[in-house]
N, C-alpha and C. Protein backbone atom coordinates (compact mmCIF):
# COMPACT_ATOMS: atom_id res chain seq x y z
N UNK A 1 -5.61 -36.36 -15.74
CA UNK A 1 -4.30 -35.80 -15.85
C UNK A 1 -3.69 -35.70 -14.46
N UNK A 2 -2.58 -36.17 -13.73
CA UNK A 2 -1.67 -36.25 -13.01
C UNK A 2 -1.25 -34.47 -13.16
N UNK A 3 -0.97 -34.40 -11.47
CA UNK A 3 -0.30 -33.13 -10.60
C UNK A 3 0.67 -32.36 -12.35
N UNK A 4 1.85 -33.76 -12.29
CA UNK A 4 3.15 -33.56 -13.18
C UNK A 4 2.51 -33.35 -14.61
N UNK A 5 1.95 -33.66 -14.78
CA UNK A 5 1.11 -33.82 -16.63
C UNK A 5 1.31 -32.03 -16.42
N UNK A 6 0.69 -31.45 -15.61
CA UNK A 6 0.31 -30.56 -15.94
C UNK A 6 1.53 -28.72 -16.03
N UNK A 7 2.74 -29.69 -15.44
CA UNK A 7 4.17 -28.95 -15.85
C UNK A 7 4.97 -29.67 -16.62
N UNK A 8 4.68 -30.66 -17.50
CA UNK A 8 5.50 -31.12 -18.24
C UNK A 8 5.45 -30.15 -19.84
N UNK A 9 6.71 -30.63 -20.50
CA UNK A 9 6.12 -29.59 -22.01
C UNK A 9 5.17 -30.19 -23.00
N UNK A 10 5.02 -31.67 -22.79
CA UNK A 10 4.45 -32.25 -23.11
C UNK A 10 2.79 -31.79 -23.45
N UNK A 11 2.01 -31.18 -22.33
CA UNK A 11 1.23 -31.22 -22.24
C UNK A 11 1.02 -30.02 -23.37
N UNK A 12 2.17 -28.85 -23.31
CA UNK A 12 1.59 -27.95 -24.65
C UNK A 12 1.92 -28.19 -25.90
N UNK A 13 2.84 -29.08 -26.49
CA UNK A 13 3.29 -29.41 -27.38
C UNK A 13 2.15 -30.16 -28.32
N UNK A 14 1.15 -30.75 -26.95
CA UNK A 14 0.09 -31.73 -27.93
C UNK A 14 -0.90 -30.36 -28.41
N UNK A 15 -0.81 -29.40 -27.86
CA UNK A 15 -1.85 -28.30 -28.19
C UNK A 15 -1.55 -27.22 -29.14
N UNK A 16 -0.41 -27.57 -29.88
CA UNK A 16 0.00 -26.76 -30.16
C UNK A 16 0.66 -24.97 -29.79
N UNK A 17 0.50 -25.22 -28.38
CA UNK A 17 1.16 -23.80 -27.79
C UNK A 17 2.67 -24.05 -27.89
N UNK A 18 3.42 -22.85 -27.30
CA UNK A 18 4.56 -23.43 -27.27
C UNK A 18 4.87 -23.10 -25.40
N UNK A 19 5.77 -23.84 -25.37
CA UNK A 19 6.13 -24.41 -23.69
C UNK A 19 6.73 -22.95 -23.10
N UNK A 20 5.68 -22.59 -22.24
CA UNK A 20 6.52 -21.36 -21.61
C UNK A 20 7.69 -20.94 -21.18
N UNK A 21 8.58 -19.85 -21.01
CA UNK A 21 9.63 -20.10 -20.60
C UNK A 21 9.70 -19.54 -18.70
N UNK A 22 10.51 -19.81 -17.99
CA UNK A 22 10.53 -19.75 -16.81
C UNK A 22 9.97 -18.16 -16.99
N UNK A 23 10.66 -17.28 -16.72
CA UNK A 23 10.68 -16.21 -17.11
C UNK A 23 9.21 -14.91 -17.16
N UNK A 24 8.60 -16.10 -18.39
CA UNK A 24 7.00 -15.40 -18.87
C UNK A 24 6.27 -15.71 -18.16
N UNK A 25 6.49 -17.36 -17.09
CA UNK A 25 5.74 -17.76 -16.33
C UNK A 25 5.56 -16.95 -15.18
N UNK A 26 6.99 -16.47 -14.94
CA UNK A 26 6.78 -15.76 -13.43
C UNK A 26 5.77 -14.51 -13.91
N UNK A 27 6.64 -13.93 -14.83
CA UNK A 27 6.06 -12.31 -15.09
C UNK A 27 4.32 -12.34 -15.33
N UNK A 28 3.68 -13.61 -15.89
CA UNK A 28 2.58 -13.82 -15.57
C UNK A 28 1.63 -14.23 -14.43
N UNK A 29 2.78 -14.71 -13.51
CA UNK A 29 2.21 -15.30 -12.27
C UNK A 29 1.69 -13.49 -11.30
N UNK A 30 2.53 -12.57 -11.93
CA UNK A 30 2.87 -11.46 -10.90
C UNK A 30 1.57 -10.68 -11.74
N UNK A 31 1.35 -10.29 -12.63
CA UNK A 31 0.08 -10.11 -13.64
C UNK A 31 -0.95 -10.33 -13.26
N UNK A 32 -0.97 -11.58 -12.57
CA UNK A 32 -2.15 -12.29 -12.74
C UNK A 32 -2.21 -12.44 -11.20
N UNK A 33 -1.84 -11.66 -10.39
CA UNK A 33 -1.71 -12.26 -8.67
C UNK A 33 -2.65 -12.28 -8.44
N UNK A 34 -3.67 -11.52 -8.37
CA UNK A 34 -5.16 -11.22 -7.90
C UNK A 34 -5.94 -12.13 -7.95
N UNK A 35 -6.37 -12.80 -8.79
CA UNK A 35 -6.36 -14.18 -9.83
C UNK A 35 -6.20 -15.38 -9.19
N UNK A 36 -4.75 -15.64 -8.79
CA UNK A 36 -3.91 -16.44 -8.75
C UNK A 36 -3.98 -16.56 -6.88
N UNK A 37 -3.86 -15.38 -6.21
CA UNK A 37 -4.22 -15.34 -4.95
C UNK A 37 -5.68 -16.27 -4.47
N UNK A 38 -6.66 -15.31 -5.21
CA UNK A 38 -7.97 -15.77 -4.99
C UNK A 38 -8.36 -17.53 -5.08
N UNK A 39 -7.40 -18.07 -5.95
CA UNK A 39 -7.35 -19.05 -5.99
C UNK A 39 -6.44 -19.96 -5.30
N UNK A 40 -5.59 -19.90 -5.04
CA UNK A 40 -4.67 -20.31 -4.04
C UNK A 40 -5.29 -20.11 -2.50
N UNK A 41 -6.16 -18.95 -2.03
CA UNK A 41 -6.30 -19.15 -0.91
C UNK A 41 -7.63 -19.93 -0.97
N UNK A 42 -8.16 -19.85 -1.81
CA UNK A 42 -9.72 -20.85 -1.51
C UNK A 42 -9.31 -22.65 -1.68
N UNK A 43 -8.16 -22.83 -2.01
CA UNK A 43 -7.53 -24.12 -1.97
C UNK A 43 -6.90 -25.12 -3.03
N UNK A 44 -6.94 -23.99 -4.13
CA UNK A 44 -6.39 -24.39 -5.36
C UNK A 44 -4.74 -25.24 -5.06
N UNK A 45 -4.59 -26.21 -5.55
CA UNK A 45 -2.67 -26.42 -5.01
C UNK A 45 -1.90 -25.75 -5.73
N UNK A 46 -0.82 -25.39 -5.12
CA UNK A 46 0.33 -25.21 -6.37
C UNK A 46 0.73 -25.70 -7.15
N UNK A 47 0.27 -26.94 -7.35
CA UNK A 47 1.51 -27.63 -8.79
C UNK A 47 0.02 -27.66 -9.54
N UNK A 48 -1.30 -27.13 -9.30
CA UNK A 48 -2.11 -26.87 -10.59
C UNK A 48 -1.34 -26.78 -12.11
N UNK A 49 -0.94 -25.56 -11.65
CA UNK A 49 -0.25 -25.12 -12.85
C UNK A 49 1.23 -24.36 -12.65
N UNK A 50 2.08 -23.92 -14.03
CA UNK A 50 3.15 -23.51 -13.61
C UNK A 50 3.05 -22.30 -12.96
N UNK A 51 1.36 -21.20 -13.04
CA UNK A 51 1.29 -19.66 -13.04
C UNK A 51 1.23 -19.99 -11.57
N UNK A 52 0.55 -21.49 -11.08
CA UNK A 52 0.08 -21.24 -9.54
C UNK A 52 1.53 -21.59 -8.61
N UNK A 53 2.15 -22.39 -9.29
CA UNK A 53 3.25 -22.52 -8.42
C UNK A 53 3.96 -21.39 -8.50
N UNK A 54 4.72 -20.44 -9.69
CA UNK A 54 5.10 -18.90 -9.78
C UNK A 54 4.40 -18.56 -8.09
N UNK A 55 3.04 -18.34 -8.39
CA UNK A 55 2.49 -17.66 -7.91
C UNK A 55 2.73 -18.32 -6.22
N UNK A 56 2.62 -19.33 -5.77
CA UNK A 56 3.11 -19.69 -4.63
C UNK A 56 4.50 -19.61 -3.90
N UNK A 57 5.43 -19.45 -5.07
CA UNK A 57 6.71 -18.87 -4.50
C UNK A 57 6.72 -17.88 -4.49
N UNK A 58 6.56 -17.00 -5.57
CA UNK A 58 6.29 -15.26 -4.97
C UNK A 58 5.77 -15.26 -3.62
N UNK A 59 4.64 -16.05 -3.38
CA UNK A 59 4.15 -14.91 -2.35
C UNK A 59 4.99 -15.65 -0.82
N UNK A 60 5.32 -16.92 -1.17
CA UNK A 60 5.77 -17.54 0.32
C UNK A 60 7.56 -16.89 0.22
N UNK A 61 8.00 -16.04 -1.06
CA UNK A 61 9.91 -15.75 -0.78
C UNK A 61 9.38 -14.90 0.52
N UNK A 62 10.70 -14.62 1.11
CA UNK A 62 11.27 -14.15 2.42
C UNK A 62 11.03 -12.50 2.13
N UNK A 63 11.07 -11.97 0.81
CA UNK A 63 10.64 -10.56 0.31
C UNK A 63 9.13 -10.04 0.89
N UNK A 64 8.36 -11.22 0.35
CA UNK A 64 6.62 -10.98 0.48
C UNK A 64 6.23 -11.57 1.86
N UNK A 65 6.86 -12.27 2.75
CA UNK A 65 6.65 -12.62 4.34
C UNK A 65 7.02 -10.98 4.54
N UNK A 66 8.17 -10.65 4.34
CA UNK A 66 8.64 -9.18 5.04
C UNK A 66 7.46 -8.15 4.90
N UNK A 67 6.79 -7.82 3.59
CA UNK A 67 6.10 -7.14 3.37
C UNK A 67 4.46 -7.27 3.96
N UNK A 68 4.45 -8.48 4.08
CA UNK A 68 3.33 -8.59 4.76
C UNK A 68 3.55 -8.44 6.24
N UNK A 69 4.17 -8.61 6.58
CA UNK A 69 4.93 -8.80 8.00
C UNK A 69 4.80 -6.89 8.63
N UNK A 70 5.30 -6.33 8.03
CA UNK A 70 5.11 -4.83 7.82
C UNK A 70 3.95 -4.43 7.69
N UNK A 71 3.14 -4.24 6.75
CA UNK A 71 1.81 -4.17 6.32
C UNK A 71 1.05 -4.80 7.95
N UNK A 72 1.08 -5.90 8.26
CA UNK A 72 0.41 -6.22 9.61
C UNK A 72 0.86 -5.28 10.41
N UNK A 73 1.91 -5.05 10.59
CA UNK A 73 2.38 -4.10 12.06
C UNK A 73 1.81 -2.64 11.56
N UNK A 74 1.89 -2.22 10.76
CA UNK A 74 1.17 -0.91 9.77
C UNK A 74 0.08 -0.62 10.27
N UNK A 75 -0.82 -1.81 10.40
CA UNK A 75 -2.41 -2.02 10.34
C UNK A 75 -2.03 -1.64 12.49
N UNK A 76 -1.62 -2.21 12.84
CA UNK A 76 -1.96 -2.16 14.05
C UNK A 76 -1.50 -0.38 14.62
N UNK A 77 -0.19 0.09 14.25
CA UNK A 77 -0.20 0.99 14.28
C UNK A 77 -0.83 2.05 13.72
N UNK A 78 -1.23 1.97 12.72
CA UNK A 78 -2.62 3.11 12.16
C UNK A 78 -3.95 2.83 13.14
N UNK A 79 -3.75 2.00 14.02
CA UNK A 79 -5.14 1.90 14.13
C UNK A 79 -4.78 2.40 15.91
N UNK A 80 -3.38 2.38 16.56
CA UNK A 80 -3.36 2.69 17.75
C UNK A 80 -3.04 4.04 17.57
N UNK A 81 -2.65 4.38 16.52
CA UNK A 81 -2.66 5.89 16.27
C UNK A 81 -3.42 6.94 16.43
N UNK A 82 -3.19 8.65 16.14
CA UNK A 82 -4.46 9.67 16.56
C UNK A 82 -5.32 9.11 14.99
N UNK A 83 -6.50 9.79 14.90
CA UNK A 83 -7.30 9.41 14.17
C UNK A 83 -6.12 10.37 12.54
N UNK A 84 -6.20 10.28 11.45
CA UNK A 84 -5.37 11.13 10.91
C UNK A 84 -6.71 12.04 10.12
N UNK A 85 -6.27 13.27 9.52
CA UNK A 85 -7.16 14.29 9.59
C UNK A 85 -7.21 15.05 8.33
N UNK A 86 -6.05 14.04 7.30
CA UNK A 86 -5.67 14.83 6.20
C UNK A 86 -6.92 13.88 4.95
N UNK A 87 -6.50 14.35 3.92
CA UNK A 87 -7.47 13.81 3.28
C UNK A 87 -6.63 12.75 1.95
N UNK A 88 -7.24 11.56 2.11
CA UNK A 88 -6.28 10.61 1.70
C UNK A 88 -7.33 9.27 0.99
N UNK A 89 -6.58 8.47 0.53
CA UNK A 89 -7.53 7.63 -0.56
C UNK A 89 -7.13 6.51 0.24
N UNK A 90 -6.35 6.03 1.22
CA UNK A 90 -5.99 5.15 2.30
C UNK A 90 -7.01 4.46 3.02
N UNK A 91 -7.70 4.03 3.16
CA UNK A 91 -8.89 3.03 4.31
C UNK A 91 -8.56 3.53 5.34
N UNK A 92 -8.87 3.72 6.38
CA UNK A 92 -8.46 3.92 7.78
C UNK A 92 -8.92 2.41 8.81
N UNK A 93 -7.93 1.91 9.08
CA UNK A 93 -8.15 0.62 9.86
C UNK A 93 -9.18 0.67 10.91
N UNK A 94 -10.34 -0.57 10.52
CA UNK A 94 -11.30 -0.66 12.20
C UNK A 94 -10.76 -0.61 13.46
N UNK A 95 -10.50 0.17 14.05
CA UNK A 95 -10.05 0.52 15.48
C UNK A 95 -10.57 -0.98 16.13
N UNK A 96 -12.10 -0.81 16.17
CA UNK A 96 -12.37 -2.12 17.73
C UNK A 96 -11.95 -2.89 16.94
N UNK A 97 -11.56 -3.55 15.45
CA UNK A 97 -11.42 -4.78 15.01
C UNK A 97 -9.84 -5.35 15.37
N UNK A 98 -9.36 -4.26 14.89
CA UNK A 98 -7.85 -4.37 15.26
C UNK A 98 -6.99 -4.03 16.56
N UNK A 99 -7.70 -3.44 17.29
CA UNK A 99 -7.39 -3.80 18.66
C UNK A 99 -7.78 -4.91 19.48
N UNK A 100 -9.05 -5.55 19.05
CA UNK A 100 -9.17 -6.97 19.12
C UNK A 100 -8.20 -7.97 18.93
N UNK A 101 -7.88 -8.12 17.28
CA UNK A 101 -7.71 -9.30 17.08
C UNK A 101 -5.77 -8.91 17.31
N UNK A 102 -4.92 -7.51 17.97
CA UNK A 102 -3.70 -7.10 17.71
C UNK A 102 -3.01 -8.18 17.78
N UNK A 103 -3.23 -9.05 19.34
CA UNK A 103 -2.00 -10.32 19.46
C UNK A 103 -2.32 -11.15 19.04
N UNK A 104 -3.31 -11.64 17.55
CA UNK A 104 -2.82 -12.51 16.39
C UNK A 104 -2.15 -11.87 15.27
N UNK A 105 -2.64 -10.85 14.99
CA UNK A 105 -2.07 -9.70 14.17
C UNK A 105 -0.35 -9.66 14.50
N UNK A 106 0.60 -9.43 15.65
CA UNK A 106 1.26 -9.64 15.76
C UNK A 106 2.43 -11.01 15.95
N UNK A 107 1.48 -11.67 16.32
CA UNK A 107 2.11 -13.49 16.09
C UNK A 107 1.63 -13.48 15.16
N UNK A 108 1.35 -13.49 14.04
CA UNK A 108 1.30 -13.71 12.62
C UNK A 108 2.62 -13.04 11.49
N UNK A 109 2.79 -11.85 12.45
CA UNK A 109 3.58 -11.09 11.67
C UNK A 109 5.01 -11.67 12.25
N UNK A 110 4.92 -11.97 13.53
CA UNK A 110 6.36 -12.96 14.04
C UNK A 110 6.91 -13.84 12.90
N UNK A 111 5.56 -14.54 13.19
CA UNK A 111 5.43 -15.50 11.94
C UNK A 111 6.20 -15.66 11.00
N UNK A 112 5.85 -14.53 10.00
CA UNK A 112 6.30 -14.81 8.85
C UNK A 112 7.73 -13.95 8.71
N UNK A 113 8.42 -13.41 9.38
CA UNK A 113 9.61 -12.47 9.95
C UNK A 113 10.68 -13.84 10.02
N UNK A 114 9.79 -14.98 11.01
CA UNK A 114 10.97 -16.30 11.05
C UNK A 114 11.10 -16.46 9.40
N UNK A 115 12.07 -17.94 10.36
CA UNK A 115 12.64 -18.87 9.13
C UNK A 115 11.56 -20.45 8.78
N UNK A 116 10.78 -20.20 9.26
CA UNK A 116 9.92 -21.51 9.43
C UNK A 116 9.17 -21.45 8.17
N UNK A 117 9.09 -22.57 6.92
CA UNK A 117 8.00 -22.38 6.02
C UNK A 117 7.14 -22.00 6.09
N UNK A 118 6.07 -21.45 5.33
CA UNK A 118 4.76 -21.19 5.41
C UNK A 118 4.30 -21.30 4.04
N UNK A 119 3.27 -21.74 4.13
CA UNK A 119 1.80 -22.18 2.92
C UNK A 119 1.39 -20.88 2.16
N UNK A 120 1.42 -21.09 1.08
CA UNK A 120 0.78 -20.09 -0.02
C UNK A 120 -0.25 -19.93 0.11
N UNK A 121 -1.26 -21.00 0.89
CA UNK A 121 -2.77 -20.23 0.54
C UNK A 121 -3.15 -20.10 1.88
N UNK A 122 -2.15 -19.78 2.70
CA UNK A 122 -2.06 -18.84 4.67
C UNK A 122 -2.13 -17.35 3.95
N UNK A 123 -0.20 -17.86 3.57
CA UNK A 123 -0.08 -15.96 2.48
C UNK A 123 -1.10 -15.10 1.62
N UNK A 124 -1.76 -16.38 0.59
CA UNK A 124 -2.55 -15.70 -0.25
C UNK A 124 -3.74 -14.96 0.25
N UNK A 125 -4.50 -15.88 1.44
CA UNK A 125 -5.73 -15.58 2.12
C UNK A 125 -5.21 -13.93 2.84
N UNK A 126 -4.22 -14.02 3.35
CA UNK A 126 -3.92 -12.73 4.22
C UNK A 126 -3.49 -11.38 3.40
N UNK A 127 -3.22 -11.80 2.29
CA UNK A 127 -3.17 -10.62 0.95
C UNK A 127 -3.76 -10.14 0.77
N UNK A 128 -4.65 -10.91 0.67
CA UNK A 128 -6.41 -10.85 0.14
C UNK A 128 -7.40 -9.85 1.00
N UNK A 129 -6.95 -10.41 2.24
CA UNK A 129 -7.74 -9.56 3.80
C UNK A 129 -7.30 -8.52 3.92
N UNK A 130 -5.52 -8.52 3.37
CA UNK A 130 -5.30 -6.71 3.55
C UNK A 130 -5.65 -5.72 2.82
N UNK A 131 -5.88 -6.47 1.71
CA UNK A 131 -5.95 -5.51 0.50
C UNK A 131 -7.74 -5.34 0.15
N UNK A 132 -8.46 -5.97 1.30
CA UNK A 132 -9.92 -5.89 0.94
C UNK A 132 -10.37 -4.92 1.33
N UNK A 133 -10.31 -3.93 1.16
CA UNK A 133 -10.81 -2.38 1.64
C UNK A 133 -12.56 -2.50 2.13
N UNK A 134 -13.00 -3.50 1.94
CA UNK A 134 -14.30 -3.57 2.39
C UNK A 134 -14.75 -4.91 3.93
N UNK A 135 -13.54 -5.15 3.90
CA UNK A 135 -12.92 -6.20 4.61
C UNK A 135 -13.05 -6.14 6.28
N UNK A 136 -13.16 -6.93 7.58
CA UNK A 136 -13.04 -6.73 8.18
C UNK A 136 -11.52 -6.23 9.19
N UNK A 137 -10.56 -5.87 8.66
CA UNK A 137 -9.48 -4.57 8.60
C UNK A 137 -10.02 -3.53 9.09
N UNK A 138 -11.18 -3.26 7.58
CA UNK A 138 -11.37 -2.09 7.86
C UNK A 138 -13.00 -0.90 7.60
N UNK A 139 -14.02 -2.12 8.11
CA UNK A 139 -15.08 -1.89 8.55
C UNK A 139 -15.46 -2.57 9.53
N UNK A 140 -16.21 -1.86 10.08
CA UNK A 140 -17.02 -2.45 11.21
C UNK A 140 -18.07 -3.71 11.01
N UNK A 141 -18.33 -4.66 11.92
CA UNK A 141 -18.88 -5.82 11.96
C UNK A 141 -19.37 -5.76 12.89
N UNK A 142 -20.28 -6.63 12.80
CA UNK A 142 -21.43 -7.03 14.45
C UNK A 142 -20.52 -7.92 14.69
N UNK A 143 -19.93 -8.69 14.38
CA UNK A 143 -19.33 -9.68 15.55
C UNK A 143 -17.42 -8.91 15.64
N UNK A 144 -17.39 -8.51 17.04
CA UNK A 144 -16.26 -7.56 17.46
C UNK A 144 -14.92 -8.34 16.62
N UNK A 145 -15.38 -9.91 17.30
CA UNK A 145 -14.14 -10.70 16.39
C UNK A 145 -13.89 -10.85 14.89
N UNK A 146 -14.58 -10.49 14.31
CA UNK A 146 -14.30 -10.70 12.85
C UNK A 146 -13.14 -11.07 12.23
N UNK A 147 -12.28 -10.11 12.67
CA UNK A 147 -10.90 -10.21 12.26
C UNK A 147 -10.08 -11.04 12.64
N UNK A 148 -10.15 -10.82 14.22
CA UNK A 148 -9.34 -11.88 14.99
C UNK A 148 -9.94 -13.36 14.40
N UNK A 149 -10.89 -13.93 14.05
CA UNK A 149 -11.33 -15.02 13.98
C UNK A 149 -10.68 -15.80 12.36
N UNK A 150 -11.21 -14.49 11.42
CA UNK A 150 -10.41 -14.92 10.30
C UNK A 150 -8.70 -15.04 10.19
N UNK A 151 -7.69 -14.06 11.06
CA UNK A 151 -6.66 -14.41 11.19
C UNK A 151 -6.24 -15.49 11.62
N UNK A 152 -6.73 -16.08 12.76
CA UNK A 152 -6.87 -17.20 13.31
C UNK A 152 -6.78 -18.46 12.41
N UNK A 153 -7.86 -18.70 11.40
CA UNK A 153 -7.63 -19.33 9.96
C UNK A 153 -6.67 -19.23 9.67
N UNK A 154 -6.08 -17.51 9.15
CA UNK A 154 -5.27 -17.55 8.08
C UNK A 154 -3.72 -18.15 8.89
N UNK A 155 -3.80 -18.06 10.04
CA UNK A 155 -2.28 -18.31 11.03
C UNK A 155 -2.42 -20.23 10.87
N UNK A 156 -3.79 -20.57 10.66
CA UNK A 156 -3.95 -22.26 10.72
C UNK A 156 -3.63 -22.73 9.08
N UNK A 157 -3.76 -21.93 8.33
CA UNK A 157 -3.31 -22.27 6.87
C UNK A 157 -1.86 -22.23 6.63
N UNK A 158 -1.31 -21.30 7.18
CA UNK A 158 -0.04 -21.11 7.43
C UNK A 158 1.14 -21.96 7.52
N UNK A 159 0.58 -23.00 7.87
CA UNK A 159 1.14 -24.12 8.36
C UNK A 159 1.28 -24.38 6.71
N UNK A 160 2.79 -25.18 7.15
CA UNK A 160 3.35 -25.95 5.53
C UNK A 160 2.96 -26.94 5.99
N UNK A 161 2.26 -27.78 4.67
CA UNK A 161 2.07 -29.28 4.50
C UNK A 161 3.76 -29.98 4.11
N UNK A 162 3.87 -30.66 5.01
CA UNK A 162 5.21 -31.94 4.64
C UNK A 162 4.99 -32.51 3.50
């Protein structure tokens, strides 16, 4: 089956489903991000399917660059911050990790602030890293770079394919 086979209506019509509408696709793509991330950043393409392409424009609109874009600067400031003292369900960012890896952390967040495309499975991978509470963010590692090294990746995925 061809890239296109697999967004045509064709392909559900022989299965008896019926052809999604734009609509259910997105609202499933957003459902299913977790999913859909995990797969997109390990190298799934977007035109897999209609949920992965949904799912590749969500995360590459100019909305979800901003938010991640934020969320990075977040991370660096919680972590140059006093220690906080209240009691909270929040991770508290690896200090040596993220003072390490700050000036990719911040050219990353440049990054995605421009107007320059960027790749869904740069975005997806870096979703993934923020939201991994077990993650090098925000535990400690024997190797100081952890973070910086995987950003590094995620800034090389980043890159739009022509």
């Amino acid at each position: 089956m061809s890239n296109t086979d697999a967004l045509s209506p064709t392909r559900f019509a022989n299965t008896g489903l019926r052809f999604p509408r734009p609509r259910t696709v997105w609202l499933l793509a957003h459902l299913r991000a977790l999913w859909l991330d995990r797969q997109l950043a390990d190298g799934v393409v977007p035109w897999h399917s209609k949920m992965h392409a949904a799912r590749a424009l969500q995360l590459t609109s100019d909305r979800s660059r901003r938010v991640l874009a934020r969320s990075l600067e977040h991370l660096v400031e919680h972590a140059d911050g006093p220690p906080v003292q209240r009691r909270s369900a929040a991770v508290p960012p690896c200090r040596p990790q993220v003072s390490e890896a700050r000036p990719v952390i911040l050219a990353i967040a440049a990054r995605l602030r421009a107007t320059a495309p960027v790749d869904a499975r740069g975005t997806a991978r870096l979703r993934l890293l923020l939201t991994d509470g077990t993650g090098p963010c925000y535990t400690p590692s024997r190797r100081p770079d952890a973070l910086a090294a995987q950003l590094q990746t995620v800034d090389r995925w980043l890159d739009a394919a022509d």
